[in-house]
Protein backbone atom coordinates (compact mmCIF):
# COMPACT_ATOMS: atom_id res chain seq x y z
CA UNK A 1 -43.25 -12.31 -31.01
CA UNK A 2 -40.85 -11.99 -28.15
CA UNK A 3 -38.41 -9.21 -28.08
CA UNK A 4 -34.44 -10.66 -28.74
CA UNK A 5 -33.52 -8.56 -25.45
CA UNK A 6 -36.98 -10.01 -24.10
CA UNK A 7 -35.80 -13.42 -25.46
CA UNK A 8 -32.16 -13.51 -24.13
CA UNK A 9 -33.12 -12.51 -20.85
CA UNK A 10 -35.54 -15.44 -20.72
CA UNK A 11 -32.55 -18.12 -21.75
CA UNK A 12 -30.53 -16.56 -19.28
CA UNK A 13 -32.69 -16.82 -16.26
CA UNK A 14 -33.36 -19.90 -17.34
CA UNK A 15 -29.90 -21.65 -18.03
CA UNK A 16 -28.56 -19.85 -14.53
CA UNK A 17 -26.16 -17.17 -16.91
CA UNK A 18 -25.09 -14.00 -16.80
CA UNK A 19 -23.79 -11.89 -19.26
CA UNK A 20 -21.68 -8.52 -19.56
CA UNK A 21 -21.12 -6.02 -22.55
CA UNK A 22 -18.12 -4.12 -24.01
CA UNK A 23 -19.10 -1.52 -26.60
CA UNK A 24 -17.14 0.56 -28.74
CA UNK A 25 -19.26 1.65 -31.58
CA UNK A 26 -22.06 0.86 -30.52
CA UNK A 27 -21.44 3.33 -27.20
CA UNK A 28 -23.96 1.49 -25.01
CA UNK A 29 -26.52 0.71 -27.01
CA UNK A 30 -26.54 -2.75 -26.09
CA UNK A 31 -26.37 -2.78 -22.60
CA UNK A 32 -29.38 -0.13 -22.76
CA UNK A 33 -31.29 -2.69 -24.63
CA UNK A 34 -30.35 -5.40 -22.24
CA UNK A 35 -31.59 -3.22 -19.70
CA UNK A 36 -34.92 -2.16 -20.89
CA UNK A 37 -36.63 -5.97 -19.49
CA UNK A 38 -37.17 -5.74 -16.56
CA UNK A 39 -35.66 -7.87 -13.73
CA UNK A 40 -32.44 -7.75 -15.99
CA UNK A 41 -30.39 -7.54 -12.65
CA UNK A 42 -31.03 -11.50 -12.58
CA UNK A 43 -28.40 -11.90 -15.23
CA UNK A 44 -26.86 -8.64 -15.99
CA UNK A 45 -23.63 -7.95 -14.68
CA UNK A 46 -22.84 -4.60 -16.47
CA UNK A 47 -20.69 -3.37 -19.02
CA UNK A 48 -17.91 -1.13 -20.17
CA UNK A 49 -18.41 1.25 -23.03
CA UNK A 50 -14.34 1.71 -24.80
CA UNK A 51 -14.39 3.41 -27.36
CA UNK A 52 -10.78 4.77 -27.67
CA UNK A 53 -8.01 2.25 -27.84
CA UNK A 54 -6.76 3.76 -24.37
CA UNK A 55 -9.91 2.44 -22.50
CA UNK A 56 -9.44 -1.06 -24.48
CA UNK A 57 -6.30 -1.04 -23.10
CA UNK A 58 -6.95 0.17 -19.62
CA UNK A 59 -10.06 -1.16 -18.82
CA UNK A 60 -10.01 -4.59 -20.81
CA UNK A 61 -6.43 -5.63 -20.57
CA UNK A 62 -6.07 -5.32 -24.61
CA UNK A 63 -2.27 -5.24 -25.66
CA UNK A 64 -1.53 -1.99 -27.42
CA UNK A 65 0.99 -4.49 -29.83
CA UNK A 66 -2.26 -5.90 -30.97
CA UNK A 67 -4.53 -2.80 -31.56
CA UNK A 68 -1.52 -1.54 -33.68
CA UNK A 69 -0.88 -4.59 -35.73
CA UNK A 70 -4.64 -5.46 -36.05
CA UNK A 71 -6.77 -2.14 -35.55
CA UNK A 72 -9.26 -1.70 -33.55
CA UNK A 73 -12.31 -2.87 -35.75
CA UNK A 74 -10.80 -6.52 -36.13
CA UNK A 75 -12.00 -10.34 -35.16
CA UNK A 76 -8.73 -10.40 -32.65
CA UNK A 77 -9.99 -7.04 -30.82
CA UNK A 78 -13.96 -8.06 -30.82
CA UNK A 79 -12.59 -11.50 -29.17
CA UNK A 80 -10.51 -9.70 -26.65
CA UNK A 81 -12.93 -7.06 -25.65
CA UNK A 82 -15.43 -10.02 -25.44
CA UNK A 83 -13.24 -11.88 -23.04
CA UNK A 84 -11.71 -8.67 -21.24
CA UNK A 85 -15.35 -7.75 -20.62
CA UNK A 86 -16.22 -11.72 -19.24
CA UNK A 87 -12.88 -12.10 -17.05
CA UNK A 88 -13.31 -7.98 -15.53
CA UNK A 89 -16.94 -8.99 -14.37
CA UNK A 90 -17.00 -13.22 -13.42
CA UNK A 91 -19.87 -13.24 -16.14
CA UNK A 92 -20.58 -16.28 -17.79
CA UNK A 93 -20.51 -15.02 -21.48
CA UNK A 94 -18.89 -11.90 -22.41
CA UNK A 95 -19.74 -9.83 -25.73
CA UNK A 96 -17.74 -7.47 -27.55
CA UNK A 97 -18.73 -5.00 -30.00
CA UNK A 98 -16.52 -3.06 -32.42
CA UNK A 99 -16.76 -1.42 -35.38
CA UNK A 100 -16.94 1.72 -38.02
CA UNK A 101 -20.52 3.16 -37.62
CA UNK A 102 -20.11 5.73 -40.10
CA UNK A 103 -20.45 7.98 -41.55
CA UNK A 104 -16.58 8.60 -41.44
CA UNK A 105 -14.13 6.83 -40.21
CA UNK A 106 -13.60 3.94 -43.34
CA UNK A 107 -10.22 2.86 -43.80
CA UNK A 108 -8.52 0.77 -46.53
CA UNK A 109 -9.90 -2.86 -45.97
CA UNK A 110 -12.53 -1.39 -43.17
CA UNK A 111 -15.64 0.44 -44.80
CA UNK A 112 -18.11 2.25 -42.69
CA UNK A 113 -20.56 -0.45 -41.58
CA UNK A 114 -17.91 -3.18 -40.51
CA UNK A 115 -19.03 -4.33 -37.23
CA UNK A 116 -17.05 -7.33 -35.30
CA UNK A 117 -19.68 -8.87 -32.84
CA UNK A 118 -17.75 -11.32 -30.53
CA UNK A 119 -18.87 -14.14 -27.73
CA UNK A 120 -16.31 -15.32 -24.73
CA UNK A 121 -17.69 -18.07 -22.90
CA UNK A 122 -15.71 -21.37 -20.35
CA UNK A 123 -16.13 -23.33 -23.38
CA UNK A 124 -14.62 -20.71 -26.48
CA UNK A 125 -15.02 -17.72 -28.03
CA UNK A 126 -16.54 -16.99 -31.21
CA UNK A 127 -16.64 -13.66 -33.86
CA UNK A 128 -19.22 -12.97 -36.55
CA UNK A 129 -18.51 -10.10 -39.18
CA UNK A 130 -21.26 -8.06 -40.23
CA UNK A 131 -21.08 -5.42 -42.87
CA UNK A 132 -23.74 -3.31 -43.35
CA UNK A 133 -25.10 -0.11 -45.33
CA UNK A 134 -27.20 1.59 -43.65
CA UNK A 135 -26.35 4.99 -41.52
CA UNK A 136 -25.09 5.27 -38.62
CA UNK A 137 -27.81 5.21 -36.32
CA UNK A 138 -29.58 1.80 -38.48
CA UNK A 139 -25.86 0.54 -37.95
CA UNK A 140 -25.29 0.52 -34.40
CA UNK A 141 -29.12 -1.10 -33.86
CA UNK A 142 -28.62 -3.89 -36.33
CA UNK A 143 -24.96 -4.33 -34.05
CA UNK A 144 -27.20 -4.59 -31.27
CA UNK A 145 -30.03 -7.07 -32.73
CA UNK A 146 -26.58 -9.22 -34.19
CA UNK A 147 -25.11 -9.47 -30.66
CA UNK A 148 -28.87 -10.46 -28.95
CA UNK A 149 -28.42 -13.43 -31.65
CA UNK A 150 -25.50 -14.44 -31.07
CA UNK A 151 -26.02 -14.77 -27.62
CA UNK A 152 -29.21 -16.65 -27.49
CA UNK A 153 -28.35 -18.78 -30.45
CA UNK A 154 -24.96 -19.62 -28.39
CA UNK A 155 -27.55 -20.59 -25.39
CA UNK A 156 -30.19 -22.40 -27.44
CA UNK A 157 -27.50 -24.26 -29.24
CA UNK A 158 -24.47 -24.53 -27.00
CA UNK A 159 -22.32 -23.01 -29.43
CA UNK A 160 -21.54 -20.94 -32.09
């Protein structure tokens, strides 16, 4: 069985995409993964790892009025990261990744494991929540696996 990072690659090359990554908890994880097939420079344009609200801001474009009002680890920030990410590199499809890891960091309404996964593409943008109880390590790589999915179902399916 293919790889998903193995797989995505292939629908990219294939449909003429690219794609770029914004990562907060998941620190880079999924542009390593990305990375790992080779010949990924075909369809990767890169990525931005913000993991304070200060880089969201700076390097994204993400109003400070809505990381206040909404948090960080919200549909409304995954979206915007997903789209900051898409617009700062002239990818195709942007993803965004944010989200409480563990093991601290829980607030009330946002456990540890709460992971936003967000697409940005010409055609709309799209969020899937994830919660999940595992540690933090088994977090961020099910993040990861999510976000391969969600980018070669929106391929294979033309939407989300």
């Amino acid at each position: 069985m293919t790889e998903p990072a193995e797989r995505l690659g292939e629908l990219l090359r294939t449909a003429g995409l690219t794609v770029a990554v914004a990562e907060s908890c998941t620190g880079g994880l999924l542009g390593s993964r990305i990375t790992e097939v080779p010949g990924s420079s075909d369809y990767f344009l890169g990525g931005v790892i913000v993991y304070s609200n200060e880089a969201k801001e700076k390097l994204l474009q993400i109003s400070p009025r809505l990381l206040k009002e909404v948090g960080a680890v919200s549909t409304a920030v995954a979206v915007a990261m997903a789209e900051g990410v898409r617009q700062l590199l002239g990818a195709d499809i942007g993803v965004g990744i944010t989200g409480i890891a563990g093991p601290t960091g829980a607030a009330p309404g946002k456990p540890v494991g709460l992971v936003y996964v967000a697409l940005s593409a010409a055609d709309g943008r799209w969020c899937d929540r994830h919660l999940y109880q595992g540690d933090r390590a088994g977090n961020r790589k099910r993040s990861v696996e999510a976000a391969l999915r969600m980018v070669c179902r929106y391929i294979e399916e033309g939407k989300e």
